[in-house]
Protein backbone atom coordinates (compact mmCIF):
# COMPACT_ATOMS: atom_id res chain seq x y z
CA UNK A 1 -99.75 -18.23 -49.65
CA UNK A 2 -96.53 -17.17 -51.78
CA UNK A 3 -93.54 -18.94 -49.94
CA UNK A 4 -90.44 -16.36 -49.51
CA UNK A 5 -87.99 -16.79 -52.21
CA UNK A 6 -84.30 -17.62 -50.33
CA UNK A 7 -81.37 -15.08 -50.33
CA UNK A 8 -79.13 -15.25 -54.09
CA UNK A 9 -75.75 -16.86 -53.74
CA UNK A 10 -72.81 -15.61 -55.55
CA UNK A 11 -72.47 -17.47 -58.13
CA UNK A 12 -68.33 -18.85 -58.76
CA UNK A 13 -68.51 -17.23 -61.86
CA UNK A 14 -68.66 -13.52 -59.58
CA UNK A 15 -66.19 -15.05 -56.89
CA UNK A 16 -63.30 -16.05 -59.86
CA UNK A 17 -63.74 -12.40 -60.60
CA UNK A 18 -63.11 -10.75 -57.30
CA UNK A 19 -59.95 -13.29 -57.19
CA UNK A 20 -58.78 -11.95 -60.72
CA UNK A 21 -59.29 -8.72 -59.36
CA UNK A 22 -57.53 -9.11 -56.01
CA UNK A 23 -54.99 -10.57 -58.19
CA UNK A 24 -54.61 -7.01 -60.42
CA UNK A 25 -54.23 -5.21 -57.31
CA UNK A 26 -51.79 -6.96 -55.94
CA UNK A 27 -49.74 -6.96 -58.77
CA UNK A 28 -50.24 -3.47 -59.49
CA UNK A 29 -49.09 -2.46 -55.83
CA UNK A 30 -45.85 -4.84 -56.48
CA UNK A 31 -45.32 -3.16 -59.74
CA UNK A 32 -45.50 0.46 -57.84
CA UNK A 33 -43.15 -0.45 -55.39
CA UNK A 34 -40.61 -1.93 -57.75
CA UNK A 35 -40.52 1.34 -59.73
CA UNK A 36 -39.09 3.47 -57.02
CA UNK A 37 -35.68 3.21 -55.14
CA UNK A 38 -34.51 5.40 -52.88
CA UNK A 39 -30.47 6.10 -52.77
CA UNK A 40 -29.27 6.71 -49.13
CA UNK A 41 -26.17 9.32 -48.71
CA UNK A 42 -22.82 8.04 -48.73
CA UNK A 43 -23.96 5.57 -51.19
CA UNK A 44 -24.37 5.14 -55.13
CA UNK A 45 -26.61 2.55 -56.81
CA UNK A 46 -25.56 0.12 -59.03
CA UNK A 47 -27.93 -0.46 -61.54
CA UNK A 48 -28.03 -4.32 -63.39
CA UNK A 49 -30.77 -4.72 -66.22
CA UNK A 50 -31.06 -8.07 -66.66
CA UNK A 51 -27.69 -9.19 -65.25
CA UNK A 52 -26.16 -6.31 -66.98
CA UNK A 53 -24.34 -3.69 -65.19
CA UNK A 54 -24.75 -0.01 -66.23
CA UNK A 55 -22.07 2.49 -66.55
CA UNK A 56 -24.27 5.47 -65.15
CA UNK A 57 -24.65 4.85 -61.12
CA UNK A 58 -27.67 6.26 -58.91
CA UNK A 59 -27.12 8.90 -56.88
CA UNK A 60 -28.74 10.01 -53.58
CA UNK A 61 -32.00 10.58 -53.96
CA UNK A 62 -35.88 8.87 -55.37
CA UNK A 63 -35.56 7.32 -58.57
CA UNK A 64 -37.76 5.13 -61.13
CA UNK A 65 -36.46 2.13 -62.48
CA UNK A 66 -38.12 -0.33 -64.73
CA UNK A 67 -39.45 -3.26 -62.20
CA UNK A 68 -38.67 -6.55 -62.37
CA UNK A 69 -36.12 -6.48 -65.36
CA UNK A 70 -33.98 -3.71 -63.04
CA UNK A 71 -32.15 -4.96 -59.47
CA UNK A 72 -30.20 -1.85 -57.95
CA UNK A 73 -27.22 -2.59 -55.87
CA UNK A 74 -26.27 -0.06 -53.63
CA UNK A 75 -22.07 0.78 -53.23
CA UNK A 76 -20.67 2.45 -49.72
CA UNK A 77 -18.59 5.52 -50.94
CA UNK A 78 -18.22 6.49 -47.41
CA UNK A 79 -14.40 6.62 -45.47
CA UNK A 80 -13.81 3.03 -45.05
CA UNK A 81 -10.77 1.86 -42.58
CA UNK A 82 -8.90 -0.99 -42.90
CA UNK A 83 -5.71 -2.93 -40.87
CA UNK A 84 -3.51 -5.21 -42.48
CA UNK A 85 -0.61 -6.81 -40.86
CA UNK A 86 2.33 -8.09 -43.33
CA UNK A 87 5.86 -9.28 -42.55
CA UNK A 88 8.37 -8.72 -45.54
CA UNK A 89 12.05 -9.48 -46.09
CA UNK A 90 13.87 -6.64 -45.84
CA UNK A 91 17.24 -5.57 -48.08
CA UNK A 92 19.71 -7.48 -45.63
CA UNK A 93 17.31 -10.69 -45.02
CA UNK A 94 15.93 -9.22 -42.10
CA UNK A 95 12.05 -10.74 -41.50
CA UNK A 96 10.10 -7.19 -40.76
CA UNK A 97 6.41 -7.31 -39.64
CA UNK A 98 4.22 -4.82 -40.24
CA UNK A 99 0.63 -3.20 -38.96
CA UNK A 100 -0.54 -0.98 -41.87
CA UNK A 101 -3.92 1.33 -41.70
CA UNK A 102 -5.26 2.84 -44.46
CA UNK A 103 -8.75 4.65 -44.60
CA UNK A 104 -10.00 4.62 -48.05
CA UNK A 105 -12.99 5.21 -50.39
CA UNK A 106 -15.04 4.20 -53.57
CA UNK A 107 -14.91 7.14 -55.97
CA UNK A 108 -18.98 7.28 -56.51
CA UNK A 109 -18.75 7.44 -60.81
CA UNK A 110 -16.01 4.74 -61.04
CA UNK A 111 -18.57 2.44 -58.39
CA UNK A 112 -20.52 0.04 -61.25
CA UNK A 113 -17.10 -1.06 -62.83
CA UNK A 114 -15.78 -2.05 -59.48
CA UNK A 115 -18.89 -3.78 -58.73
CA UNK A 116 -18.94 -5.56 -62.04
CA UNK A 117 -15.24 -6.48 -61.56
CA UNK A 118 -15.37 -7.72 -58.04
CA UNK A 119 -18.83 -7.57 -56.12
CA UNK A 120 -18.97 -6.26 -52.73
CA UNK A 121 -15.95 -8.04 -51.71
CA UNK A 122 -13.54 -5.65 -53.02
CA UNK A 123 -11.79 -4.71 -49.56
CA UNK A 124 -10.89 -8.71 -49.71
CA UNK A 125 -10.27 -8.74 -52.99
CA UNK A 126 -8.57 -6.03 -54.00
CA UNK A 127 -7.11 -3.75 -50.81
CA UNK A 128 -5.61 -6.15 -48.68
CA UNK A 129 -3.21 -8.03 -51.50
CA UNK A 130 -2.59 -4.65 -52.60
CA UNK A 131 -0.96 -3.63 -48.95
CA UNK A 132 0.54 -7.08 -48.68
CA UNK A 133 2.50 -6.49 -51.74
CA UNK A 134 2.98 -2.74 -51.48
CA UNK A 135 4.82 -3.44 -48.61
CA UNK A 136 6.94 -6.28 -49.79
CA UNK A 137 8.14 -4.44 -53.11
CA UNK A 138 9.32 -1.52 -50.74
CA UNK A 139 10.03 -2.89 -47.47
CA UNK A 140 13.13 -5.21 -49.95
CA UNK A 141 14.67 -1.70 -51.07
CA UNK A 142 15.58 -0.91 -47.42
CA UNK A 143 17.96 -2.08 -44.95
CA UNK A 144 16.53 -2.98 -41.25
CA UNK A 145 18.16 0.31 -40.32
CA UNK A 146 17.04 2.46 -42.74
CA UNK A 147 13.57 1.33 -42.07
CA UNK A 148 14.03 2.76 -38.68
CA UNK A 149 15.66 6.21 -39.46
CA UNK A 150 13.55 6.61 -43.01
CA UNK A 151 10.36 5.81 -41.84
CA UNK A 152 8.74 8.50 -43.02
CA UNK A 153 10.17 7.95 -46.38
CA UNK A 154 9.34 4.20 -46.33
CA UNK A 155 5.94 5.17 -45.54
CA UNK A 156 5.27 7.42 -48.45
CA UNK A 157 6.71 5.23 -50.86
CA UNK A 158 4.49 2.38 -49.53
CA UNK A 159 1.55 4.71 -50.10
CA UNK A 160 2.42 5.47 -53.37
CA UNK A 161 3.09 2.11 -54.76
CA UNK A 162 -0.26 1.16 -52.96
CA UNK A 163 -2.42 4.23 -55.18
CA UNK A 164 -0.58 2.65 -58.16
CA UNK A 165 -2.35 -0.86 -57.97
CA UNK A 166 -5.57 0.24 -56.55
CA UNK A 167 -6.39 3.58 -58.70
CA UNK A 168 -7.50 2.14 -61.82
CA UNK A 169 -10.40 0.59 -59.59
CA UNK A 170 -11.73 4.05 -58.41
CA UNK A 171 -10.40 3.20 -55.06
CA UNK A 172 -8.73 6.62 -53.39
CA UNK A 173 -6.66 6.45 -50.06
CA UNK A 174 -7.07 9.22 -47.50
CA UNK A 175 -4.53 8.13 -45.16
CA UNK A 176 -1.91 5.66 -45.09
CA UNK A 177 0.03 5.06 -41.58
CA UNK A 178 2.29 2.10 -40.79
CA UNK A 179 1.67 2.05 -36.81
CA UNK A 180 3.77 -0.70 -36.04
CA UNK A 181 7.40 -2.10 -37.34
CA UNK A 182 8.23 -5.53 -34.98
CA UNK A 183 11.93 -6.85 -35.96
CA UNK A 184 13.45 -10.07 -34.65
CA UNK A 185 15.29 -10.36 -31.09
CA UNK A 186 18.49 -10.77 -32.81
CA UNK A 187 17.84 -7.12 -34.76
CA UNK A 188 17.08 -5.51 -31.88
CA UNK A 189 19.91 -7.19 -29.83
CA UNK A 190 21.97 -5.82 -32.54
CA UNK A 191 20.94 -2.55 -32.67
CA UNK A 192 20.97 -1.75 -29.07
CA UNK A 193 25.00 -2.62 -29.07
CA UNK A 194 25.30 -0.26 -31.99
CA UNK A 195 23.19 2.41 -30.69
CA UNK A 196 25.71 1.73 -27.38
CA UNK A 197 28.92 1.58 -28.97
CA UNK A 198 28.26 4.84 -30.87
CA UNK A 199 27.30 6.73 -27.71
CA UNK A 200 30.50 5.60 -26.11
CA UNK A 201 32.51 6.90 -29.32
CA UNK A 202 30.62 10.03 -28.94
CA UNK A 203 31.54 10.70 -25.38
CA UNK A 204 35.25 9.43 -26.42
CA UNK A 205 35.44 12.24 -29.37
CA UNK A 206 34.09 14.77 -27.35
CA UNK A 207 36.29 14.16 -24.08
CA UNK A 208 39.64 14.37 -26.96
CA UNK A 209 38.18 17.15 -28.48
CA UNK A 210 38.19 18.57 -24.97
CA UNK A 211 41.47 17.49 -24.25
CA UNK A 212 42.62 19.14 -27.20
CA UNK A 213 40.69 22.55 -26.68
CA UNK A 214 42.63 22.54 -23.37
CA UNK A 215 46.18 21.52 -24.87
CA UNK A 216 45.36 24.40 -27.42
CA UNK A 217 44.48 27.22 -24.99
CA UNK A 218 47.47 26.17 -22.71
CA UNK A 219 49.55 26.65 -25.42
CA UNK A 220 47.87 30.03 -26.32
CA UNK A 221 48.88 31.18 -22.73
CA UNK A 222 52.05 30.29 -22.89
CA UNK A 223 53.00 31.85 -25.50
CA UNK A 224 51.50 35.20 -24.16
CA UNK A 225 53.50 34.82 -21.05
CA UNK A 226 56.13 34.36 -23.64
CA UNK A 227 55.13 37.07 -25.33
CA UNK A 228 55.00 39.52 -22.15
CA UNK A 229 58.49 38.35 -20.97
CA UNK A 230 59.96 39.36 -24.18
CA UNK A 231 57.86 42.29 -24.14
CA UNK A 232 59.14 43.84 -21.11
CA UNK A 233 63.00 42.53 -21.71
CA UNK A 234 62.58 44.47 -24.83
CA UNK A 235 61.50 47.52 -23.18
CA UNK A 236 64.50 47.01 -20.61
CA UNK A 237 67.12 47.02 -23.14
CA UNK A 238 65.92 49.77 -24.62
CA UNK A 239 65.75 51.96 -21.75
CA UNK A 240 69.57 50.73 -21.27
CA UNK A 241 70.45 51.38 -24.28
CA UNK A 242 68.51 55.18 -23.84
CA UNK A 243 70.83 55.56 -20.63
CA UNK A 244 74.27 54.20 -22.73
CA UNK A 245 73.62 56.48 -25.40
CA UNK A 246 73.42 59.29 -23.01
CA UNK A 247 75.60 59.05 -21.26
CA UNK A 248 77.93 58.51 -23.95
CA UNK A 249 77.85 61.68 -24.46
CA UNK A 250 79.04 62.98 -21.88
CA UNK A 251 82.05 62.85 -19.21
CA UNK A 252 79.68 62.18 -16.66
CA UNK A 253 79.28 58.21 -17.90
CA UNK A 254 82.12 57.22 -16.65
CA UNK A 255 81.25 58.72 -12.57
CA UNK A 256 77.99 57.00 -13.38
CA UNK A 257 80.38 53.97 -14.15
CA UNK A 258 81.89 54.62 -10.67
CA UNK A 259 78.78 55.18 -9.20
CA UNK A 260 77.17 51.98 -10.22
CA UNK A 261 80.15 50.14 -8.92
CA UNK A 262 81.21 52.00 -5.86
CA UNK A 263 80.52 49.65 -2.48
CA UNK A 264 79.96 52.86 -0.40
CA UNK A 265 83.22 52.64 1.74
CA UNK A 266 85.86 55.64 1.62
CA UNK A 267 89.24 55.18 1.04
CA UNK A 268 91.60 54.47 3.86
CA UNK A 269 94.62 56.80 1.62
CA UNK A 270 94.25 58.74 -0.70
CA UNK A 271 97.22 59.83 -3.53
CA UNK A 272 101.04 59.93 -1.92
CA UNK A 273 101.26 63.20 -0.70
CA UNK A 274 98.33 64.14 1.90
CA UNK A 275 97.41 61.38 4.35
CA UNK A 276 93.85 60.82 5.22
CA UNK A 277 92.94 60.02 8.68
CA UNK A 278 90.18 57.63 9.50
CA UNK A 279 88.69 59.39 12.07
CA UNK A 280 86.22 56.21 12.38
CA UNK A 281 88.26 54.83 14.61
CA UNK A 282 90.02 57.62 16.84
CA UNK A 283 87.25 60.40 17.66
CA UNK A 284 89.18 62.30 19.65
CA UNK A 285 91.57 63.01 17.33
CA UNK A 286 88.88 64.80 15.42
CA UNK A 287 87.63 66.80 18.20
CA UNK A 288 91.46 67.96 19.27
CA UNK A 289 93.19 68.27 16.18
């Protein structure tokens, strides 16, 4: 009888190969997957071949890159917020704290040069100092009270001085606000006696202003009662003198003379020669003559 020859083992000569070639796959998938990067919206890429940043970012999108000799970094260029609170000297000594908001982005061509200057930190880095002194240079050109009624104008100069430091870095603000300006209890005590004080000049100007309105307009009445009293004492001389001259002219002024002062009584004799009887006082007389 033939005895049964036994199963073949694999020799380690066939198993080293099946390692080698495990080994080629492997590092053929790696190699696949380190070509390809994919850039998300709102964000550039920042490519570094090795250690050396490129000029030209990534945009959104698929995109081959050489593997293992290429990292990509990938930049935010979305609206980013941030709130910085400061405290400056103002132009009278006056300690002024501040709550600033700004929202902000990273302008997407300008995004490997930041990176290469600063990293990721550049918020820490770069933003926030810039606010802190932004707000110092300005905040020292005001008085405590023209911080108050120029707000608006403090504000916009802040902002500007602020695009001045951070511009060259491809960083663009979108909105600047300061939402909060805290002065010290002495300030404020300050402040409220002026604000009172004025008020109570106000009221004081505006009751003499009153007062003199009044004086004015009593003065404008009385002289046109004056007026009308010298109106109508014109008008009654000259209807006097009308009459005078009139008369004048005439024999009849001087009965009108007689007229105007005759008491209404007759005489009780009249001339030498007739008598006049007052029959007033005997009737009878007058009935029997």
């Amino acid at each position: 009888m033939q005895e049964t020859a036994a199963p073949r083992q694999k020799t380690p000569k066939k198993i080293f190969r099946l390692i080698i070639l495990a080994v080629v796959v492997v590092f053929l998938v790696i190699v696949a997957l380190s070509s390809f990067t994919t850039i998300n919206s709102g964000t550039v890429g920042v490519v570094s071949v090795f250690g050396a940043v490129k000029n030209e970012p990534l945009y959104e999108g698929l995109h081959v890159v050489a593997p293992f000799i290429t990292s990509v970094s990938k930049v935010d260029t979305r609206t980013q917020k941030v709130e910085v609170n400061s405290a400056a000297a103002s132009k009278d000594l006056q300690t002024i704290s501040t709550t600033i908001v700004v929202n902000y982005h990273v302008t997407e061509a300008t995004a490997p040069q930041l990176y290469a200057s600063v990293g990721r930190g550049f918020e820490n880095v770069i933003v926030v100092p810039a606010i802190q002194e932004s707000v110092k240079a300005v905040v020292a050109q005001y008085s405590a009270e023209e911080l108050i009624t120029k707000r608006q104008l403090v504000s916009t100069s802040i902002s500007e001085k602020l695009s001045e430091k951070i511009d060259s870095y491809g960083l663009v603000i979108e909105i600047f606000n300061i939402t909060n300006l805290e002065f010290s209890d002495a300030f404020n005590t300050a402040i409220e006696a002026k604000q009172t004080a004025q008020q109570e000049a106000l009221k004081a100007e505006q009751d003499l202003n009153r007062i003199k309105i009044e004086a004015e307009q009593k003065v404008v009445n009385a002289q046109a009662e004056a007026n009308a009293t010298k109106a109508q004492a014109d008008a009654q001389a000259y209807a006097i003198d009308v009459i005078q001259n009139q008369l004048a002219q005439s024999n009849a002024y001087l009965e009108y003379q007689k007229i105007q002062k005759w008491d209404g009584q007759l005489p009780m004799v009249q001339g030498d020669s007739s008598p006049i009887i007052d029959f007033r006082e005997n009737p009878s007389a007058a009935a029997n003559p």
